[in-house]
Each structure stands twice: as structure tokens, then as C-alpha cells.
C-alpha atoms as a PDB file:
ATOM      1  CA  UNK A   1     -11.635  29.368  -4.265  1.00  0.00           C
ATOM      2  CA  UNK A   2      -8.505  27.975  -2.535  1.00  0.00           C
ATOM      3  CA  UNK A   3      -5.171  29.649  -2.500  1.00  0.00           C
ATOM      4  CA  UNK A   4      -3.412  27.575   0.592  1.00  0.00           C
ATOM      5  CA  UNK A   5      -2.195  23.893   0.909  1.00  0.00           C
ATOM      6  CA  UNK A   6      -0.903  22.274   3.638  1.00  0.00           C
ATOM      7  CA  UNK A   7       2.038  20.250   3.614  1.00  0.00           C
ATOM      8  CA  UNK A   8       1.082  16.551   5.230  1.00  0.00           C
ATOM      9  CA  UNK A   9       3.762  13.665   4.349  1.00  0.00           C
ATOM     10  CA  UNK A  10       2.856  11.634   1.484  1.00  0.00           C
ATOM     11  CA  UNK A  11       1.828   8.587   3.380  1.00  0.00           C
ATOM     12  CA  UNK A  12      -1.119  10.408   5.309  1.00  0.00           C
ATOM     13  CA  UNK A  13      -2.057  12.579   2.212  1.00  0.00           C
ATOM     14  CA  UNK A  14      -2.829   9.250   0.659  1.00  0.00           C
ATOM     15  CA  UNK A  15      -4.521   7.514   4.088  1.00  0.00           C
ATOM     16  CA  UNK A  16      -6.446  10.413   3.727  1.00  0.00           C
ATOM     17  CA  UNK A  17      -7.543  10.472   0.252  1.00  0.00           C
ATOM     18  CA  UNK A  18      -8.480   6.933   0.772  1.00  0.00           C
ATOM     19  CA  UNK A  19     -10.824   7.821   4.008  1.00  0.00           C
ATOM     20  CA  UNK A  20      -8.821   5.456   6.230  1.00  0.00           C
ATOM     21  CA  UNK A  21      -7.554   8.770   8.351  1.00  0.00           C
ATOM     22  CA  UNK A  22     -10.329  11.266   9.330  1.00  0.00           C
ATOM     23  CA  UNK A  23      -7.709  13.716  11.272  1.00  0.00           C
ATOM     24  CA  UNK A  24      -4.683  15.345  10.863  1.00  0.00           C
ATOM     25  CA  UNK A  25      -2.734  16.295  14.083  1.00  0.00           C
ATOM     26  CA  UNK A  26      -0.008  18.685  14.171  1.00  0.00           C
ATOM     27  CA  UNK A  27       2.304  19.763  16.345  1.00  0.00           C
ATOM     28  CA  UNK A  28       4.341  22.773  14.574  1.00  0.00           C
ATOM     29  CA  UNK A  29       6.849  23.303  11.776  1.00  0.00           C
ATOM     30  CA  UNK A  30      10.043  24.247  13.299  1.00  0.00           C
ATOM     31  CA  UNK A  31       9.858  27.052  10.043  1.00  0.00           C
ATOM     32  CA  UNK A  32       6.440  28.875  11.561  1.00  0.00           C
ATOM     33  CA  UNK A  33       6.706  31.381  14.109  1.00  0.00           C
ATOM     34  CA  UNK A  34       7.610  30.496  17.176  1.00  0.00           C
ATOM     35  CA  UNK A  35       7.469  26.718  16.313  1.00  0.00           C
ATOM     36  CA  UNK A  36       3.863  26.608  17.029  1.00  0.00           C
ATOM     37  CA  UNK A  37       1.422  25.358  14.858  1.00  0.00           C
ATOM     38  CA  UNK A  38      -1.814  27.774  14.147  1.00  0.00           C
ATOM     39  CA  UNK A  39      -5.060  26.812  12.415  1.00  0.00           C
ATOM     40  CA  UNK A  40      -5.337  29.245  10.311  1.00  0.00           C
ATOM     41  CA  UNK A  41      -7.307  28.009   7.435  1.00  0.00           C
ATOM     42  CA  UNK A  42     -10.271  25.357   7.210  1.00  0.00           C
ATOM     43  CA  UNK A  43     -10.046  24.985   4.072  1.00  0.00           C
ATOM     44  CA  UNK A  44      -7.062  24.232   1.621  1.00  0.00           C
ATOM     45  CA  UNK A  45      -5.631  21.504  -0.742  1.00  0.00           C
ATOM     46  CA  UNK A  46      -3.525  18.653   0.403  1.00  0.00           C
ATOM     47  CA  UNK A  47       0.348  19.312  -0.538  1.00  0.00           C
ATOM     48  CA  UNK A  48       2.039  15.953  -0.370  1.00  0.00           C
ATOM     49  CA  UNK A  49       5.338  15.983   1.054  1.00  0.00           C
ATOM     50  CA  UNK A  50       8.023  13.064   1.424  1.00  0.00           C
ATOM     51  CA  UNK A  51      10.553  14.538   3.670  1.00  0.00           C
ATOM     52  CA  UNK A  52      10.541  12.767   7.483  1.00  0.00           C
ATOM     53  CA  UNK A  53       8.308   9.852   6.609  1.00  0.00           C
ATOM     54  CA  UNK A  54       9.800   6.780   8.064  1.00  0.00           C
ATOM     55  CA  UNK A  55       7.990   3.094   8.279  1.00  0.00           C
ATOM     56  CA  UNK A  56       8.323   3.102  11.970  1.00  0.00           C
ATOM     57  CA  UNK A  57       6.679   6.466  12.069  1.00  0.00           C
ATOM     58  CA  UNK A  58       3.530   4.703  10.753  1.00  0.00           C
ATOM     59  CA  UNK A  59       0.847   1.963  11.132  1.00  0.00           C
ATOM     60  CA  UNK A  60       2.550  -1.325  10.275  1.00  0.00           C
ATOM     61  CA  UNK A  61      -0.105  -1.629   7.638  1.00  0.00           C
ATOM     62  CA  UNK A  62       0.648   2.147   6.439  1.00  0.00           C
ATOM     63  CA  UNK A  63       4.593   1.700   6.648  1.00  0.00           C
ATOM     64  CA  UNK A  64       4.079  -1.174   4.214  1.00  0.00           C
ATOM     65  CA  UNK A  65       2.373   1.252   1.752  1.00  0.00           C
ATOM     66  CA  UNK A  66       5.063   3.644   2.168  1.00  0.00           C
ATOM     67  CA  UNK A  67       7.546   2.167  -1.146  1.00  0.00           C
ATOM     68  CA  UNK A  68       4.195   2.974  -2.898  1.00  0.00           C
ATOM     69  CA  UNK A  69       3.737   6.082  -1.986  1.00  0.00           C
ATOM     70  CA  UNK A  70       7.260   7.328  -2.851  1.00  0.00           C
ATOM     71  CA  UNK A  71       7.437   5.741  -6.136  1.00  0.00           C
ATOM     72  CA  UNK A  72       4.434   8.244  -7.628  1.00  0.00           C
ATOM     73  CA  UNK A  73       6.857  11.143  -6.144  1.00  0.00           C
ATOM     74  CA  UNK A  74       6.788  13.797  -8.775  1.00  0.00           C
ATOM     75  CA  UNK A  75       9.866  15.669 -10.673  1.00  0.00           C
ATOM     76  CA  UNK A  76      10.811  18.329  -7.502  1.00  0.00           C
ATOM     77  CA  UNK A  77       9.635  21.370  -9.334  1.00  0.00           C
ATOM     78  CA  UNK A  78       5.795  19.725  -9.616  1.00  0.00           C
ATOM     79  CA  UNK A  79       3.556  19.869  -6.630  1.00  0.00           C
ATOM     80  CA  UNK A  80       0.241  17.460  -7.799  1.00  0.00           C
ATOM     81  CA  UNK A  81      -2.941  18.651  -5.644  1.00  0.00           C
ATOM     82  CA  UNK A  82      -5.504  15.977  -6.208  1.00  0.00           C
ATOM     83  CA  UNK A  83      -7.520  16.297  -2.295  1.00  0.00           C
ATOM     84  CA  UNK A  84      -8.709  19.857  -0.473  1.00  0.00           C
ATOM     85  CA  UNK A  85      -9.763  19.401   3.141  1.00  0.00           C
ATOM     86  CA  UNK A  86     -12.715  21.130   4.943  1.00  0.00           C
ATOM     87  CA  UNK A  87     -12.223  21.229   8.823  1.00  0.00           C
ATOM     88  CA  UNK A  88     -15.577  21.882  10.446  1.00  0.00           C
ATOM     89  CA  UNK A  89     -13.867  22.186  13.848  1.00  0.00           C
ATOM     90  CA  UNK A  90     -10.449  22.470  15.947  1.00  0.00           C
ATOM     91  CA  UNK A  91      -9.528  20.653  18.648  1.00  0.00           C
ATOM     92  CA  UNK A  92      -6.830  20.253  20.993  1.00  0.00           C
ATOM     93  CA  UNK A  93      -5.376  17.593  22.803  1.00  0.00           C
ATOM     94  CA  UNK A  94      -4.196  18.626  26.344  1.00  0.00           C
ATOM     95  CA  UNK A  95      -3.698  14.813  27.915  1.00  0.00           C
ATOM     96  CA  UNK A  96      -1.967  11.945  26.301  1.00  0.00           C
ATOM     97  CA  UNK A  97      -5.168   9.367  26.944  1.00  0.00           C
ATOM     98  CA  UNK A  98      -6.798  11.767  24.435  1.00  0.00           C
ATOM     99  CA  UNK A  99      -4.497  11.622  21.818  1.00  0.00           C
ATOM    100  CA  UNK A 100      -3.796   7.992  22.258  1.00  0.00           C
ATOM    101  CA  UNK A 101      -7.708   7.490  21.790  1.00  0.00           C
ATOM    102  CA  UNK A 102      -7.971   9.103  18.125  1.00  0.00           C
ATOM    103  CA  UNK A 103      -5.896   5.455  17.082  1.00  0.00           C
ATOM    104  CA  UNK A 104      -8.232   4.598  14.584  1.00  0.00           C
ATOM    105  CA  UNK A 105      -8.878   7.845  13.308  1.00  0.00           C
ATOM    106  CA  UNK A 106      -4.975   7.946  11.646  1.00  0.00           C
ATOM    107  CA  UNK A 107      -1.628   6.376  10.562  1.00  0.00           C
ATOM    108  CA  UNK A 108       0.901   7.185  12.925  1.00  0.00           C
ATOM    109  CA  UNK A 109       2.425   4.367  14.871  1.00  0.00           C
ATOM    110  CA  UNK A 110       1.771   5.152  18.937  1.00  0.00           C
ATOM    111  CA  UNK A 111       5.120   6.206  19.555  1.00  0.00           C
ATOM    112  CA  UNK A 112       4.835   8.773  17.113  1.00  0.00           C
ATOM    113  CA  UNK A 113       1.942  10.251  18.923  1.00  0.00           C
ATOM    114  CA  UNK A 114       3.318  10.000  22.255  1.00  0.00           C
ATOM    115  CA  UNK A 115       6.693  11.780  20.581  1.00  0.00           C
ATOM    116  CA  UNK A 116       4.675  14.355  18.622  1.00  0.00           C
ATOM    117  CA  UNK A 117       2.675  15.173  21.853  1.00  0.00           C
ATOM    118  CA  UNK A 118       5.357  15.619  24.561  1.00  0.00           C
ATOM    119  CA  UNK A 119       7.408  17.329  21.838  1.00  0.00           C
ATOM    120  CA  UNK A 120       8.338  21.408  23.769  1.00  0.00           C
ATOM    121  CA  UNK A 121       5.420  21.257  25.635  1.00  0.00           C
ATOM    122  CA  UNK A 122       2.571  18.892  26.279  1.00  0.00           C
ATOM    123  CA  UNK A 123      -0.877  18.914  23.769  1.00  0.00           C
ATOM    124  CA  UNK A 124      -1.505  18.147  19.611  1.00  0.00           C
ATOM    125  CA  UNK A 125      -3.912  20.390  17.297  1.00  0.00           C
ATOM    126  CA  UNK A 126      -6.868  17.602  16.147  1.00  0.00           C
ATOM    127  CA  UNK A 127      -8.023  18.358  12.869  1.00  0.00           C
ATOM    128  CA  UNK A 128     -11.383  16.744  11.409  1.00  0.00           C
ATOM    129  CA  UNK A 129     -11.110  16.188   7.541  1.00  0.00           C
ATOM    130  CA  UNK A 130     -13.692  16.320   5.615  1.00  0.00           C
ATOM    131  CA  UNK A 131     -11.687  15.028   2.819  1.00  0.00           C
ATOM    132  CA  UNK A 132     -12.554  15.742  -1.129  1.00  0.00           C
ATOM    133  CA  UNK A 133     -11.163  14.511  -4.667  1.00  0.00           C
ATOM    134  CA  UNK A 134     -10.781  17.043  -6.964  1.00  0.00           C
ATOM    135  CA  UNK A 135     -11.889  16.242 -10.664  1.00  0.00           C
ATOM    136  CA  UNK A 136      -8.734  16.060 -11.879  1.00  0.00           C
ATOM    137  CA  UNK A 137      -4.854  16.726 -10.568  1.00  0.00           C
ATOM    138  CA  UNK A 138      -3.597  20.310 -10.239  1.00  0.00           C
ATOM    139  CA  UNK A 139      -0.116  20.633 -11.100  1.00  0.00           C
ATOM    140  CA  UNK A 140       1.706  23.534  -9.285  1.00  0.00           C
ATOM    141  CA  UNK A 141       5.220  24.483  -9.745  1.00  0.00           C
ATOM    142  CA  UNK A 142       7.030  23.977  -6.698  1.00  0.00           C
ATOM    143  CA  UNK A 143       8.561  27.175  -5.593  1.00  0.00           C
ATOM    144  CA  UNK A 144      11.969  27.892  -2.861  1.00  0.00           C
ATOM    145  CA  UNK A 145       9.749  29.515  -0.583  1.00  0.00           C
ATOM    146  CA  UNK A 146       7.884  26.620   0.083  1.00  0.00           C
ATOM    147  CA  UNK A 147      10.570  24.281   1.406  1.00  0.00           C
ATOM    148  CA  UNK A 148      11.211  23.912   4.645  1.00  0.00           C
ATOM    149  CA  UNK A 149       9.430  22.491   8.030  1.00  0.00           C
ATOM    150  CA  UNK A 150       6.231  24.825   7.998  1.00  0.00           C
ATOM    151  CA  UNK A 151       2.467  23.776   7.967  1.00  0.00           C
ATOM    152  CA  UNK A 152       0.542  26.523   5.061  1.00  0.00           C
ATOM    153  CA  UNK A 153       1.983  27.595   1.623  1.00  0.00           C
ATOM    154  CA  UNK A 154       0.578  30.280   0.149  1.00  0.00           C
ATOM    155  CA  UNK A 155      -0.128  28.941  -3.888  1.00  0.00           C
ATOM    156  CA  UNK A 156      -0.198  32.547  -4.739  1.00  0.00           C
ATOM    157  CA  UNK A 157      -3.359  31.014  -7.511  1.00  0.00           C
ATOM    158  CA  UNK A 158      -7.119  30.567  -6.142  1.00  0.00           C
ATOM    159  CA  UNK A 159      -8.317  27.061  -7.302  1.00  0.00           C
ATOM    160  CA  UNK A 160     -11.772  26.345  -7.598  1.00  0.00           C
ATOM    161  CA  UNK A 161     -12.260  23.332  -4.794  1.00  0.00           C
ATOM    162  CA  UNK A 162     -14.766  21.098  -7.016  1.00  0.00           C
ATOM    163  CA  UNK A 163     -14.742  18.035  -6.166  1.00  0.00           C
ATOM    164  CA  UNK A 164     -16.222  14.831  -4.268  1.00  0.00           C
ATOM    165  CA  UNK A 165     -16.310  14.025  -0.381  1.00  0.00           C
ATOM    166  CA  UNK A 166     -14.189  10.839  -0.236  1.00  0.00           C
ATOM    167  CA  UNK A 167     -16.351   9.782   2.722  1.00  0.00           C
ATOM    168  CA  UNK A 168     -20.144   9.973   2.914  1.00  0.00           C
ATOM    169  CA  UNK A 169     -21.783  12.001   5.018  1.00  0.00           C
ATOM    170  CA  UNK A 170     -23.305   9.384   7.329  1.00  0.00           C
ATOM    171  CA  UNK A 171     -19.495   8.528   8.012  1.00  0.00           C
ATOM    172  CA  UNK A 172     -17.720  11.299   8.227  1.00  0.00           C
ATOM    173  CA  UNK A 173     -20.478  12.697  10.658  1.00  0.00           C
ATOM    174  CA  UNK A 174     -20.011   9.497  12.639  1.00  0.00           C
ATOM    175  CA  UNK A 175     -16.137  10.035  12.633  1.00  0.00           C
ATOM    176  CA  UNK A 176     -16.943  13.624  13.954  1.00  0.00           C
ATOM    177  CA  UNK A 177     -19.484  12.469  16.415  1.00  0.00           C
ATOM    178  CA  UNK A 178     -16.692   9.857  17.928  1.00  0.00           C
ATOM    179  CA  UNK A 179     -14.057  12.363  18.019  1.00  0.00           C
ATOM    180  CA  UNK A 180     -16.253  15.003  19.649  1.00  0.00           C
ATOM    181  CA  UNK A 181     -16.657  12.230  22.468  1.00  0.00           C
ATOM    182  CA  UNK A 182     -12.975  11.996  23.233  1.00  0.00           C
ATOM    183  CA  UNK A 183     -11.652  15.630  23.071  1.00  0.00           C
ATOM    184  CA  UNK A 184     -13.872  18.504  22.774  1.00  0.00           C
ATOM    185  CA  UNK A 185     -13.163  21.630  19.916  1.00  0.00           C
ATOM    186  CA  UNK A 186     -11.314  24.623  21.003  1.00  0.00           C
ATOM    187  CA  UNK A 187     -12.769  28.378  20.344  1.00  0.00           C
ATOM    188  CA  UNK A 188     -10.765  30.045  17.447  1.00  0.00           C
ATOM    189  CA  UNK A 189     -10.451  33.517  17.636  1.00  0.00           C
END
């Protein structure tokens, strides 16, 4: 069962449902303690969010599919989960080169990494997703306390994660293996 979603713009919620992005990096909601992003779950849904995502953010290819994206917006009081992620490991990136070598592993445009990245202080969470399509949308109301810049919402509902891996496993386990080669995971406590 899966009671937490994590809010991703739109854009890379949909890259992602797609398999064309096999990571999500994060820096840190300005709402979440301290600023800093934690990993605290490897495993929640997908919460699609529209709020900060600008074409030159992205991809030129991905800022294209960006008037898409926001036309299948919902009402604001609807929250469609239609994707849960499984991360099978953390990482961190402590040096630029690393972060700037995950390129084809997601949709932001290279300035966006760089910004991201140097953003307070110097690094970016890597997370491997091991992306799956539920059987069918969830609708969730969208409730007050989940606005704002923060990473995890709390659903307050367990939902059974059925569903199928967008990628196989022969390529998301090469994805993993090339990602392992450029940065190397982090110990969770």
C-alpha cells in the first residue's frame, strides 16, 4: 500500500510515465525543513504539479510538449495519480561533471541542472525510477495542506500500487547499471 506522492512538475511526471526520464533529481522545497530535500520514501505515486514549469527549464523537445501537458490539467481540487515510483537506490551528486552526465537520463535543459545544483550549496539527490502505470487513474481531492514548494504529501489513504513497469527490466537495469557508473548511491540511514 502507498499513502505518499511526490510532487514532480507535470512535464517530467509525463517524461517519466513515458520511460524517456529514468531519474528524478531534487534539490529541496523551500516548504521542507530547512530547505533540504530528504529521501524519505522509495516508494510513492507520482503527484503532477504545474507550478514553475517553464519551456526553457526543459529539453527543447520536452518544452515543446509542455502546451500538452497543461491542457490535461485537472479542476484544482482533483489530484489524478496514474504512475507510483520504486527507487531501488539514492544517490548524490557532489560535482557538477556528475550531474551534467545523467543528460540522457531526464528533461531538464543544462542550465537548469547547473542552476538546481549550485542552488545554497553545491550537490543534487539522484533518484532511479523504476516507473509503473497503475490500472486505472486515482482521483484524490486536492487538499490546502498540500500546496506549497515541498517534495512528499501525505494522501492520508493507502492505495494499493498495482500496476505495470513502464520500462522492462532489461532497460531499466541498464539505466541503473549506467547511472551507477557515473555517481555512486549514498547510505541512508
Amino acid at each position: 500500500m502507498l499513502r505518499f506522492a511526490f510532487k514532480e512538475w507535470a512535464v517530467v511526471c509525463r517524461a517519466l510515465a513515458e520511460g524517456r526520464q529514468t531519474v528524478i533529481l531534487r534539490k529541496g522545497g523551500i516548504a521542507e525543513e530547512g530547505g533540504v530535500f530528504r529521501p524519505d520514501h522509495t516508494r510513492f505515486w507520482l503527484f503532477p504539479t504545474y507550478l514553475h514549469q517553464r519551456p526553457d527549464s526543459l529539453k527543447p523537445a520536452d518544452a515543446a510538449r509542455l502546451p500538452e501537458v497543461e491542457r490535461d490539467h485537472l479542476p484544482t481540487g482533483v489530484i489524478r495519480l496514474t504512475h507510483y515510483v520504486e527507487v531501488p537506490g539514492v544517490f548524490r551528486a557532489d560535482r557538477l561533471e556528475q550531474a551534467l552526465d545523467l543528460h540522457s537520463f531526464h528533461v531538464w535543459s543544462e542550465s537548469t541542472v547547473r542552476q538546481r545544483f549550485a542552488y545554497r550549496e553545491p550537490g543534487l539527490y539522484v533518484l532511479p525510477a523504476r516507473v509503473y502505470a497503475a490500472p486505472g487513474p486515482v482521483d484524490v481531492p486536492n487538499r490546502p495542506e498540500y500546496e506549497g514548494c515541498k517534495t512528499w504529501v501525505d494522501l492520508g489513504v493507502e492505495i494499493p500500487p498495482a500496476g505495470t513497469p513502464v520500462l522492462s527490466d532489461r532497460a531499466f537495469a541498464d539505466a541503473l547499471e549506467a547511472i551507477d557508473r557515473t555517481i555512486h548511491p549514498i547510505q541512508m540511514a
